[in-house]
Protein backbone atom coordinates (compact mmCIF):
# COMPACT_ATOMS: atom_id res chain seq x y z
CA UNK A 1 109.31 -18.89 103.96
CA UNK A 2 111.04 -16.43 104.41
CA UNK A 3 112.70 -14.19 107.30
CA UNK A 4 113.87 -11.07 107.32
CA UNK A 5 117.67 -9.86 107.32
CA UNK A 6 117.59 -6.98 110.11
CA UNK A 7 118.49 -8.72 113.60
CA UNK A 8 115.30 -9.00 115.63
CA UNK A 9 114.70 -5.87 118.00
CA UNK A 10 115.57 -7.07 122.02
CA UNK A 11 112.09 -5.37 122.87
CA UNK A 12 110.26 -8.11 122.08
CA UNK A 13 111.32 -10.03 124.64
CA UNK A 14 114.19 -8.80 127.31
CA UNK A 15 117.48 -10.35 128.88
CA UNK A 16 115.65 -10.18 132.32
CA UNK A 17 112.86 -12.19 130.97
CA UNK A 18 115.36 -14.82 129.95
CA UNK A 19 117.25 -15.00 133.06
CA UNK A 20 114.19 -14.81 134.41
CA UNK A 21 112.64 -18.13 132.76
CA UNK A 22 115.80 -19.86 132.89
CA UNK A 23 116.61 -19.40 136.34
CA UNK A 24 113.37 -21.22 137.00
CA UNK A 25 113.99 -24.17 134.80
CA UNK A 26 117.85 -24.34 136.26
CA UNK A 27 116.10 -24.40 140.01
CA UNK A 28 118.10 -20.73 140.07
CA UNK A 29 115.38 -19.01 141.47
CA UNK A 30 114.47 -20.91 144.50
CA UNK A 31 118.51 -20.36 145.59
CA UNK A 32 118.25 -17.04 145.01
CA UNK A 33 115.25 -16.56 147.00
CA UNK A 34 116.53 -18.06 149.88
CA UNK A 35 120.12 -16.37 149.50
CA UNK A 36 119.25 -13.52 152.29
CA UNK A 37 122.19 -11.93 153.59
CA UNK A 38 121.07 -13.63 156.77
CA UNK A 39 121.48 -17.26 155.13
CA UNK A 40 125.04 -15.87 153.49
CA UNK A 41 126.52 -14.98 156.69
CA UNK A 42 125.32 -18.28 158.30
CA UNK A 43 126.43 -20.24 155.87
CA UNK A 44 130.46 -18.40 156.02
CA UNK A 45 130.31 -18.75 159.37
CA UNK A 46 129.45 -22.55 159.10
CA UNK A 47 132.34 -22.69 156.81
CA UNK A 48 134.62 -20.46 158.35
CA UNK A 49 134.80 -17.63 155.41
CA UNK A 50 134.11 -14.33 154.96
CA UNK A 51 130.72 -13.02 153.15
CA UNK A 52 133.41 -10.70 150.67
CA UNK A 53 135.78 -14.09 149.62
CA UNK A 54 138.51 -13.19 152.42
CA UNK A 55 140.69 -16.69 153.38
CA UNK A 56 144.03 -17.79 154.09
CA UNK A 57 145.08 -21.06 152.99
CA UNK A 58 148.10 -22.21 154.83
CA UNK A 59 150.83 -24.74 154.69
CA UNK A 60 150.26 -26.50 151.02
CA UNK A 61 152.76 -27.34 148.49
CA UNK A 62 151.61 -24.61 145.61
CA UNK A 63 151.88 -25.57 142.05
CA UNK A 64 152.10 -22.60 139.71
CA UNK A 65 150.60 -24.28 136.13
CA UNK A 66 152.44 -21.82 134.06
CA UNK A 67 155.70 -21.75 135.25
CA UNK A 68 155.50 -25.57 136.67
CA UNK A 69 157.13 -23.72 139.77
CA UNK A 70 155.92 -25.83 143.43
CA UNK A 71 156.26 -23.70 145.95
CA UNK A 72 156.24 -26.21 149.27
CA UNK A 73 154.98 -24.85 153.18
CA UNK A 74 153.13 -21.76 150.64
CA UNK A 75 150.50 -19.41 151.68
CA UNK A 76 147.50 -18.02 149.43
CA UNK A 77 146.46 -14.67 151.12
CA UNK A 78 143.02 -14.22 149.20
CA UNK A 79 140.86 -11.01 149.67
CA UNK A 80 137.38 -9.68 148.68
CA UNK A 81 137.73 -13.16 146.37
CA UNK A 82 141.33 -12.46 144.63
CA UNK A 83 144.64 -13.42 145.18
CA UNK A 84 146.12 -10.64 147.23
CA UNK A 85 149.59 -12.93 147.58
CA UNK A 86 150.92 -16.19 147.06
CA UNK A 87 154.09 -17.59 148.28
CA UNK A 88 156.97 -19.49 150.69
CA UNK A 89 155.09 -19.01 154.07
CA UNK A 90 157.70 -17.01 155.15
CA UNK A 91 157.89 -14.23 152.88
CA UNK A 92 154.01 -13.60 153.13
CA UNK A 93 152.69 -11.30 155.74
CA UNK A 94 149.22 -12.52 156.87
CA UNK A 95 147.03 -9.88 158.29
CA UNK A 96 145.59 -11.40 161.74
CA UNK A 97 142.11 -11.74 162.47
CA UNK A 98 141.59 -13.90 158.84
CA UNK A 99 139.64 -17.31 158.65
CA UNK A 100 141.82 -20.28 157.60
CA UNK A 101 141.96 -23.05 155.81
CA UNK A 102 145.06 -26.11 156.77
CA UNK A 103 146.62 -27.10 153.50
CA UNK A 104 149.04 -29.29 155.41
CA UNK A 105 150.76 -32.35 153.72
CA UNK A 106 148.42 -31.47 150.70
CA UNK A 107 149.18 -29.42 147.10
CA UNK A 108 147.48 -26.00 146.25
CA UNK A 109 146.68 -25.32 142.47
CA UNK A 110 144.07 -22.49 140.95
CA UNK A 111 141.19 -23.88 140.15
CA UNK A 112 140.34 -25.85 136.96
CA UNK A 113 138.73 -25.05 134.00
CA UNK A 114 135.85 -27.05 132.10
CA UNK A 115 135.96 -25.27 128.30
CA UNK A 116 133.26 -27.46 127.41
CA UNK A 117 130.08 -28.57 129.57
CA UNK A 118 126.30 -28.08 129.56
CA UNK A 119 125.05 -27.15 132.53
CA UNK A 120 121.28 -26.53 132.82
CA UNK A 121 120.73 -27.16 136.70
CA UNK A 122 121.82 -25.55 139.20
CA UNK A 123 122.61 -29.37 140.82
CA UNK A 124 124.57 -29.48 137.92
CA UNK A 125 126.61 -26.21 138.12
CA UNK A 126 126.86 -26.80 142.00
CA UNK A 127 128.38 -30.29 141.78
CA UNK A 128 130.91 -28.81 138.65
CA UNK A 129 132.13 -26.52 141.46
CA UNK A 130 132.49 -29.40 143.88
CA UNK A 131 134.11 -31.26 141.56
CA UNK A 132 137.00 -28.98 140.84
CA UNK A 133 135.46 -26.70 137.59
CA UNK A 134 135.55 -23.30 138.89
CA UNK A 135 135.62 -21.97 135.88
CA UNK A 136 134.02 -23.55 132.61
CA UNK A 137 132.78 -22.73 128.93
CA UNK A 138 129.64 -23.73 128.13
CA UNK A 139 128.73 -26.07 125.50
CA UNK A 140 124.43 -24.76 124.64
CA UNK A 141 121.55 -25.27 127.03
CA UNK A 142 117.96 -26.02 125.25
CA UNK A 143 116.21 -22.64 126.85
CA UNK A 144 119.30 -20.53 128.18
CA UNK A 145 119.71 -22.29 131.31
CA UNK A 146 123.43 -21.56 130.62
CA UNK A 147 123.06 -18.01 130.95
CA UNK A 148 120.76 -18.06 134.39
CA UNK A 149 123.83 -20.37 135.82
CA UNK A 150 126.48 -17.60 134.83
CA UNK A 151 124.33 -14.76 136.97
CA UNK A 152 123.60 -17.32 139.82
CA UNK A 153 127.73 -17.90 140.13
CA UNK A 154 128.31 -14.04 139.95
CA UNK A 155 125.87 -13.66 142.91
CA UNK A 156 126.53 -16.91 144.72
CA UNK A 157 130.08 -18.26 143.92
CA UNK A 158 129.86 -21.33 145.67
CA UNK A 159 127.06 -22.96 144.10
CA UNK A 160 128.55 -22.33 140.47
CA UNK A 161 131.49 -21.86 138.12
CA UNK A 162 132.46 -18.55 136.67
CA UNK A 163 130.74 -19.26 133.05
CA UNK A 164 131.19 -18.46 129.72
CA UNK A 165 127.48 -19.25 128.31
CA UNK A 166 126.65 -20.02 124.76
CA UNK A 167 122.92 -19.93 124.69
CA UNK A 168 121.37 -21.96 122.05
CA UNK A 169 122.72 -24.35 119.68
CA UNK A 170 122.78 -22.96 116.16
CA UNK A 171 122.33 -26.40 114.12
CA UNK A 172 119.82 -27.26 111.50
CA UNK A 173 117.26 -28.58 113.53
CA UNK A 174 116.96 -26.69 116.71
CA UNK A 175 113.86 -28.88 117.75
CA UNK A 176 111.94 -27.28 121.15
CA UNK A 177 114.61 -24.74 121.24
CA UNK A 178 112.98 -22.49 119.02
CA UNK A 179 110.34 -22.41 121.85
CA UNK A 180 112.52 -20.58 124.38
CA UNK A 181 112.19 -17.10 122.11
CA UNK A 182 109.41 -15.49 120.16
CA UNK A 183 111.86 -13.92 118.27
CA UNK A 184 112.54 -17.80 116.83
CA UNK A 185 109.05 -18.54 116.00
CA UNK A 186 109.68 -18.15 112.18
CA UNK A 187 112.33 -20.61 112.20
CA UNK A 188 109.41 -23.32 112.83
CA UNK A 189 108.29 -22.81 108.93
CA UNK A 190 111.82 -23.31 107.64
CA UNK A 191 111.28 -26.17 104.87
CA UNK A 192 115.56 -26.93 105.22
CA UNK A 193 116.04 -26.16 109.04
CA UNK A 194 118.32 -23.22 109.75
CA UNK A 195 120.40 -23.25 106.87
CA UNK A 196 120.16 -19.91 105.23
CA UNK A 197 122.39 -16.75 105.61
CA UNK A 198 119.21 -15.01 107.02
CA UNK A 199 118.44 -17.87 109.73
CA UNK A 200 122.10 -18.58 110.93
CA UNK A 201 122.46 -14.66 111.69
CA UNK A 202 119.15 -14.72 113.36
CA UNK A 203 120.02 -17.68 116.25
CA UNK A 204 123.41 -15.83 116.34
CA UNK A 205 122.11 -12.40 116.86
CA UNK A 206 119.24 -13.39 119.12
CA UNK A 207 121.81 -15.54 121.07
CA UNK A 208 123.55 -12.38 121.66
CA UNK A 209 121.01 -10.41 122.74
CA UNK A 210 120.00 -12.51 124.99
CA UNK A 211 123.21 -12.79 126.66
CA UNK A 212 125.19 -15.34 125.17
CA UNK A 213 128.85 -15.12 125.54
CA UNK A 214 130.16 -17.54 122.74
CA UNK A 215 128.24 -19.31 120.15
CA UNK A 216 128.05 -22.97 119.41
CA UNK A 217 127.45 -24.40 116.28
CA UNK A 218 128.24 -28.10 114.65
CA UNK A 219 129.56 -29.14 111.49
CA UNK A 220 128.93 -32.91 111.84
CA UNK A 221 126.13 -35.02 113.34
CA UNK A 222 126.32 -36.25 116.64
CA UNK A 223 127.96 -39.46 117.61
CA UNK A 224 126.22 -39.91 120.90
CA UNK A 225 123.11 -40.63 118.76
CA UNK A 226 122.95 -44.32 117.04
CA UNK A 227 120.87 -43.08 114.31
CA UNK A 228 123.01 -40.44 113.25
CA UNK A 229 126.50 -40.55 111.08
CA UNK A 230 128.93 -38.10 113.12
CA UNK A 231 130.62 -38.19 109.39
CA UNK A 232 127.77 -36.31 107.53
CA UNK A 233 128.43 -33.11 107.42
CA UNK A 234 125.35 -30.76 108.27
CA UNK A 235 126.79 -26.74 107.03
CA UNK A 236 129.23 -26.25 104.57
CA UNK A 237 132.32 -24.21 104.81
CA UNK A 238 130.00 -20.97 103.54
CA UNK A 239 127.12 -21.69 106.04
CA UNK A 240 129.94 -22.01 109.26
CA UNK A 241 131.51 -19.17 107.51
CA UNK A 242 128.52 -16.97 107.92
CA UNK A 243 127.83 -17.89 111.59
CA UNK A 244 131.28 -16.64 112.49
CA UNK A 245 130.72 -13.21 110.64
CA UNK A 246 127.82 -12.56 112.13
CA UNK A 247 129.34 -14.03 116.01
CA UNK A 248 132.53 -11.57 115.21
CA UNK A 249 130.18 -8.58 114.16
CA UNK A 250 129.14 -8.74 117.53
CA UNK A 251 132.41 -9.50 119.05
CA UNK A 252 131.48 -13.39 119.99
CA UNK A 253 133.65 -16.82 119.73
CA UNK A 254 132.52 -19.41 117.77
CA UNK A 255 133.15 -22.93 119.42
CA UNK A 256 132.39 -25.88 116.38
CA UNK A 257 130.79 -29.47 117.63
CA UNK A 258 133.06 -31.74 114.54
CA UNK A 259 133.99 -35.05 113.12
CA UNK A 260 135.36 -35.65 110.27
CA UNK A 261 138.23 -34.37 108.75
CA UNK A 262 136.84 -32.21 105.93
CA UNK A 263 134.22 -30.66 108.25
CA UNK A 264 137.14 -30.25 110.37
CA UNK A 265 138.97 -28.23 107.89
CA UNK A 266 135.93 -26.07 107.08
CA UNK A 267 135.24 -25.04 110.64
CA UNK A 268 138.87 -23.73 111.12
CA UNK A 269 139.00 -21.85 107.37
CA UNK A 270 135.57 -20.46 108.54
CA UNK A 271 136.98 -19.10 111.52
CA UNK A 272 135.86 -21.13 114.71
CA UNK A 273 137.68 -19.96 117.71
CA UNK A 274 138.21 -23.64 118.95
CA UNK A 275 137.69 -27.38 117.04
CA UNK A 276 135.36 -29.14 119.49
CA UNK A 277 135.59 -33.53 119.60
CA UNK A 278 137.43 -33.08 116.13
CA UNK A 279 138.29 -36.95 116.36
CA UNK A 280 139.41 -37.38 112.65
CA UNK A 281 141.16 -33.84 112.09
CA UNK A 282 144.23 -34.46 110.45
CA UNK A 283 147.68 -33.31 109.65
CA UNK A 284 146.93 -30.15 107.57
CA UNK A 285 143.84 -28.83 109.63
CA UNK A 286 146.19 -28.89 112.91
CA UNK A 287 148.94 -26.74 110.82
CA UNK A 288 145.87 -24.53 109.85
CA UNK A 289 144.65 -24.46 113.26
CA UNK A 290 148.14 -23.75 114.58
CA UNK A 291 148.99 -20.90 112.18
CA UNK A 292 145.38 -19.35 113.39
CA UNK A 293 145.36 -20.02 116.95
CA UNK A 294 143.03 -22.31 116.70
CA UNK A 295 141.83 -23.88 120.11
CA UNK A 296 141.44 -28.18 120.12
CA UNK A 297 139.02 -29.33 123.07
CA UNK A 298 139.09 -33.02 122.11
CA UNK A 299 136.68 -34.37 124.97
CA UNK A 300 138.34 -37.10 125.48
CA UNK A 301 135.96 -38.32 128.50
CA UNK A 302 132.93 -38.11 126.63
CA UNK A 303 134.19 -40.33 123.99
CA UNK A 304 135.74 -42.76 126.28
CA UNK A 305 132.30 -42.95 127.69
CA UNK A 306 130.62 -43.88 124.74
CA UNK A 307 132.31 -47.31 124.91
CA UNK A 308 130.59 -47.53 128.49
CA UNK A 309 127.10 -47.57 126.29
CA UNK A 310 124.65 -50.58 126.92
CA UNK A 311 123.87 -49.37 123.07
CA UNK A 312 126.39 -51.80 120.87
CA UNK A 313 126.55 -49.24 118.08
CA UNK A 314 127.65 -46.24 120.64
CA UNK A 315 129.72 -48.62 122.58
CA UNK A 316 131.49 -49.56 119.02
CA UNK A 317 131.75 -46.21 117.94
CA UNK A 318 133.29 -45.32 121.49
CA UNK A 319 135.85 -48.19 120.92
CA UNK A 320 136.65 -47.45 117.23
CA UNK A 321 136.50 -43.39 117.64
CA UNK A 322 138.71 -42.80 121.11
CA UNK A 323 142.28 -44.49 120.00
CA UNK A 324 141.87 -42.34 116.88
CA UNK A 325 141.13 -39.24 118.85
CA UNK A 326 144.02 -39.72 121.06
CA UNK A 327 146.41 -39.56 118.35
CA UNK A 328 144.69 -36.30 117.14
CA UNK A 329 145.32 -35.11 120.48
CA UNK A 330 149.34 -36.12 120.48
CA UNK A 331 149.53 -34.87 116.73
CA UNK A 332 147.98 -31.69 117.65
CA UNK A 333 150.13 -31.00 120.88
CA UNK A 334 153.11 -32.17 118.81
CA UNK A 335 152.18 -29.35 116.07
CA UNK A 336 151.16 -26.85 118.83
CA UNK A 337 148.30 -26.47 118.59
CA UNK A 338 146.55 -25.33 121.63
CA UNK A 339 144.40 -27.57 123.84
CA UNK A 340 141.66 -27.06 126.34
CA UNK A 341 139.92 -29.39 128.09
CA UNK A 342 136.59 -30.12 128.14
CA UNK A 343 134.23 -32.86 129.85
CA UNK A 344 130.62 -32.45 127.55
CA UNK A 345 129.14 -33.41 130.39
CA UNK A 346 125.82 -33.14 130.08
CA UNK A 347 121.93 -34.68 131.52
CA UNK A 348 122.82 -34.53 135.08
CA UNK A 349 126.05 -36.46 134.37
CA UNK A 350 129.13 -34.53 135.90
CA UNK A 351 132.34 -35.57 134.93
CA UNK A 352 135.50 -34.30 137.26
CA UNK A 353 137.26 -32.30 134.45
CA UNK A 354 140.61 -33.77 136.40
CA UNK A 355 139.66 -37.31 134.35
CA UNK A 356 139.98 -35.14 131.33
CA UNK A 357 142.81 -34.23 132.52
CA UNK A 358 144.33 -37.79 132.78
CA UNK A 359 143.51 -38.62 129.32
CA UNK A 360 144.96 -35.22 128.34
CA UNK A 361 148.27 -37.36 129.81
CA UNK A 362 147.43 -40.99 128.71
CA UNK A 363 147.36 -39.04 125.00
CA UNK A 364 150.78 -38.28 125.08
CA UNK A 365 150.90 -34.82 127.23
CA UNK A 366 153.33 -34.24 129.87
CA UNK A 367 152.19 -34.20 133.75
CA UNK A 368 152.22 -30.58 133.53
CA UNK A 369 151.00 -29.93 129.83
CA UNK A 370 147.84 -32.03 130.53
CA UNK A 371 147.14 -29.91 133.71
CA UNK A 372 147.64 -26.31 131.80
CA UNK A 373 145.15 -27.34 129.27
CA UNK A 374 142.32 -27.10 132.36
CA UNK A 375 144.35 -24.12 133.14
CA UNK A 376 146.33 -21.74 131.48
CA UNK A 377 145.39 -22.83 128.16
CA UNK A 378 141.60 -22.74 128.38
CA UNK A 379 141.60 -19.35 130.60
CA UNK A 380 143.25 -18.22 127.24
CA UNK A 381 140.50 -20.21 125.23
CA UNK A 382 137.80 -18.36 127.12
CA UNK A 383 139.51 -15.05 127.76
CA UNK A 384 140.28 -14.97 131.16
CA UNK A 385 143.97 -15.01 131.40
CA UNK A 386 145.15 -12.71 134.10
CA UNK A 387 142.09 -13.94 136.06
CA UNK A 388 141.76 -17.82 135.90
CA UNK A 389 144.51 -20.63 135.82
CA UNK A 390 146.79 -19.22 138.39
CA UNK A 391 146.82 -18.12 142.03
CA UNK A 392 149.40 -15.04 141.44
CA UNK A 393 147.82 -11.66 142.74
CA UNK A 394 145.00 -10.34 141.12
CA UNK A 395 144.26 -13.48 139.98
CA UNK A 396 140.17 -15.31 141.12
CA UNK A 397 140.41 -16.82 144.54
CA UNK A 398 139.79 -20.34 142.82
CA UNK A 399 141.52 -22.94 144.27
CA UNK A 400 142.09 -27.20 144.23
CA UNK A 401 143.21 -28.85 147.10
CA UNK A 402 144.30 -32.00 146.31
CA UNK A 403 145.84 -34.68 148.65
CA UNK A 404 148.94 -36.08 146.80
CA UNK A 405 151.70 -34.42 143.90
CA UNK A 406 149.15 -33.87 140.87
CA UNK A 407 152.42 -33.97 138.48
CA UNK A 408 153.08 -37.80 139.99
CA UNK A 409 149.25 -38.56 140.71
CA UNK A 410 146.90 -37.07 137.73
CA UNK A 411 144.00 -38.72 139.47
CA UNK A 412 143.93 -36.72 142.37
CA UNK A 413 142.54 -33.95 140.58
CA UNK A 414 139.27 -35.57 140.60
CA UNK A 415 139.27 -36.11 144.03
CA UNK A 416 139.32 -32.64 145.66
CA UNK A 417 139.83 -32.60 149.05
CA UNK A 418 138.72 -28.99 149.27
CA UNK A 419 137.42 -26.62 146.44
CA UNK A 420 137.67 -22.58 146.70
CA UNK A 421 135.56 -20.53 144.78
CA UNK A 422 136.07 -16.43 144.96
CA UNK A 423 137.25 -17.04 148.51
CA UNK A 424 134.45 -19.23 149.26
CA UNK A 425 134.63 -22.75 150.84
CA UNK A 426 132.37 -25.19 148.41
């Protein structure tokens, strides 16, 4: 069978009626029916914020990520959701008649960042938030749910992350997937799966029309699955390389689900924008990936969880797989490479991006290296910088209050005791 090489016309089916479906299978629309502006102000008020993101939080020790500069007794002057000024309380002018927030005898950091999570629910996206993600990539949703979460966060803040969504998975077999479009339908008669030039651009290109930010796509099998071999490799260098064209045509990302060390290598000379899981990457894919800015989100967490698995081969693989992948991770930040981190938390599973965060550390990362790669380093990895990963002015009124020194006690970034989206008490 087969399809042909034009990109299929938007007509057919339109971004509304995407966000539209989605939002019902993410629970979206029943928030967003009830979000009157009545309900908004009510629920400020009940928090003590503004409806337009204006706070002042007051009397925190402030950790800058990128400079590692702490800033102790500090303000955060936020306004219509953005960082209006940051600094020693004393040197910031605070305008009277603002709602507050006591940072006292805690520490103040922006935000985190989750560069790789699937978030289908709005449960999920709302407990991300609580959890400290304000910001996160995501890794594929089954029928766009990823892209109803990212409008539901730019009209509701608090009950989401600011999201980079990737749509649908472009792998072989996209299984019900190819239900969630028309446009798809042909891909059902595909005797290989989508494997040929044609197919790949056409998940790419109706990704993107439907409002996909990035694009996912694998290299390896998965090893969350005991009948799969994360070792086989599913698209060759030529296949990967031909998802990235047609992702760069349109000026899209390409984030790459990997294994072993020769599908490794293909995804980077292909072009991926970031290696993710990559356990067995080795020594001349990280100089490759350094020399091309390559981005590593290792997902350390998910890993580690696999040898949590009442399933002996997943709990083996989880045992084998996550001493190997810490290496990686050391190697990688030794070469510099650039790291993100990323949770793959998926299924109504959320996993506090601050325990990536901690095996970021355990790896071999610096205190303060482990916390820029939820930070600096993935705002860069998603193409936010200027806007995510600090709280200088300008910057998103995201914040973490935690309620010890994160560069002494990683673990308290999974323990907010406050989260701060767009000005917004979570």
């Amino acid at each position: 069978m087969c399809l042909e090489p034009a990109p299929p016309p938007p007509t057919r089916l339109t971004r509304r009626g995407v966000l539209a479906g989605a939002a019902a299978l993410a629970g979206a629309a029943a928030v967003l029916s009830t979000a009157s502006p009545a309900a908004a102000r009510q629920k400020d008020q009940a928090h003590g914020t503004t409806p337009n993101g204006d706070l002042v939080i007051e009397g925190g020790t402030l950790l800058d990520p990128a400079t590692g500069e702490v800033t102790e007794d500090a303000v955060v002057l936020i306004r219509s959701g953005k960082v209006d000024r940051a600094g020693p309380r004393r040197k910031v002018a605070v305008p009277a008649g603002l709602p507050r927030l006591s940072a006292e005898g805690h520490w103040v950091l922006p935000g985190l960042v989750d560069a790789h999570i699937h978030l289908s629910t709005v449960a999920e996206a709302r407990e991300a938030v609580t959890k400290g993600a304000t910001s996160a990539r995501s890794g594929s949703t089954t029928f766009y749910q990823d892209i109803a979460v990212r409008d539901l966060a730019s009209r509701l803040p608090s009950q989401a992350p600011r999201l980079r969504a990737a749509g649908l998975f472009v792998t072989p077999d996209m299984g019900d997937s190819v239900l969630a479009d028309p446009d798809l339908a042909p891909l059902v008669g595909l005797k290989d799966g989508v494997r040929t030039a044609e197919a790949l651009r056409r998940v790419v290109e109706v990704n993107v029309v439907r409002g996909a930010d990035v694009i996912k796509t694998r290299v390896n099998e998965r090893a969350g699955l005991p009948d799969q071999d994360p070792l086989t490799q599913v698209y060759s260098y030529e296949q990967l390389a031909e998802v990235v064209r047609a992702a760069r045509r349109r000026g899209k990302g390409v984030l790459c689900h990997s294994y072993s060390e020769q599908g490794c290598h293909d995804a980077v000379r292909a072009g991926v924008r970031s290696l993710e899981h990559g356990v067995f990457v080795q020594e001349r894919t990280l100089h490759e990936m350094r020399s091309r800015g390559t981005y590593f989100t290792p997902t350390l967490t998910a890993i580690a969880g696999l040898a949590e698995s009442a399933d002996p081969v997943l709990a083996e693989r989880g045992r084998t797989y996550l001493p190997v992948l810490m290496d990686a991770v050391r190697a990688a930040h030794e070469t510099g490479v650039p790291l993100a981190a990323g949770t793959d938390s998926s299924g109504g599973e959320v996993t506090p991006v601050g325990r990536e965060i901690e095996l970021m550390h355990a790896a071999g990362l610096s205190p303060l290296d482990a916390i820029r790669t939820a930070t600096v380093n993935a705002a860069r990895l998603l193409g936010v910088s200027g806007l995510v990963g600090r709280l200088a002015p300008g910057c998103a009124g995201d914040v973490l209050v935690v309620d010890s020194d994160p560069l002494s006690d990683l673990s308290a970034l999974s323990r907010p005791v406050g989260v701060v989206r767009a000005g917004r008490i979570c």
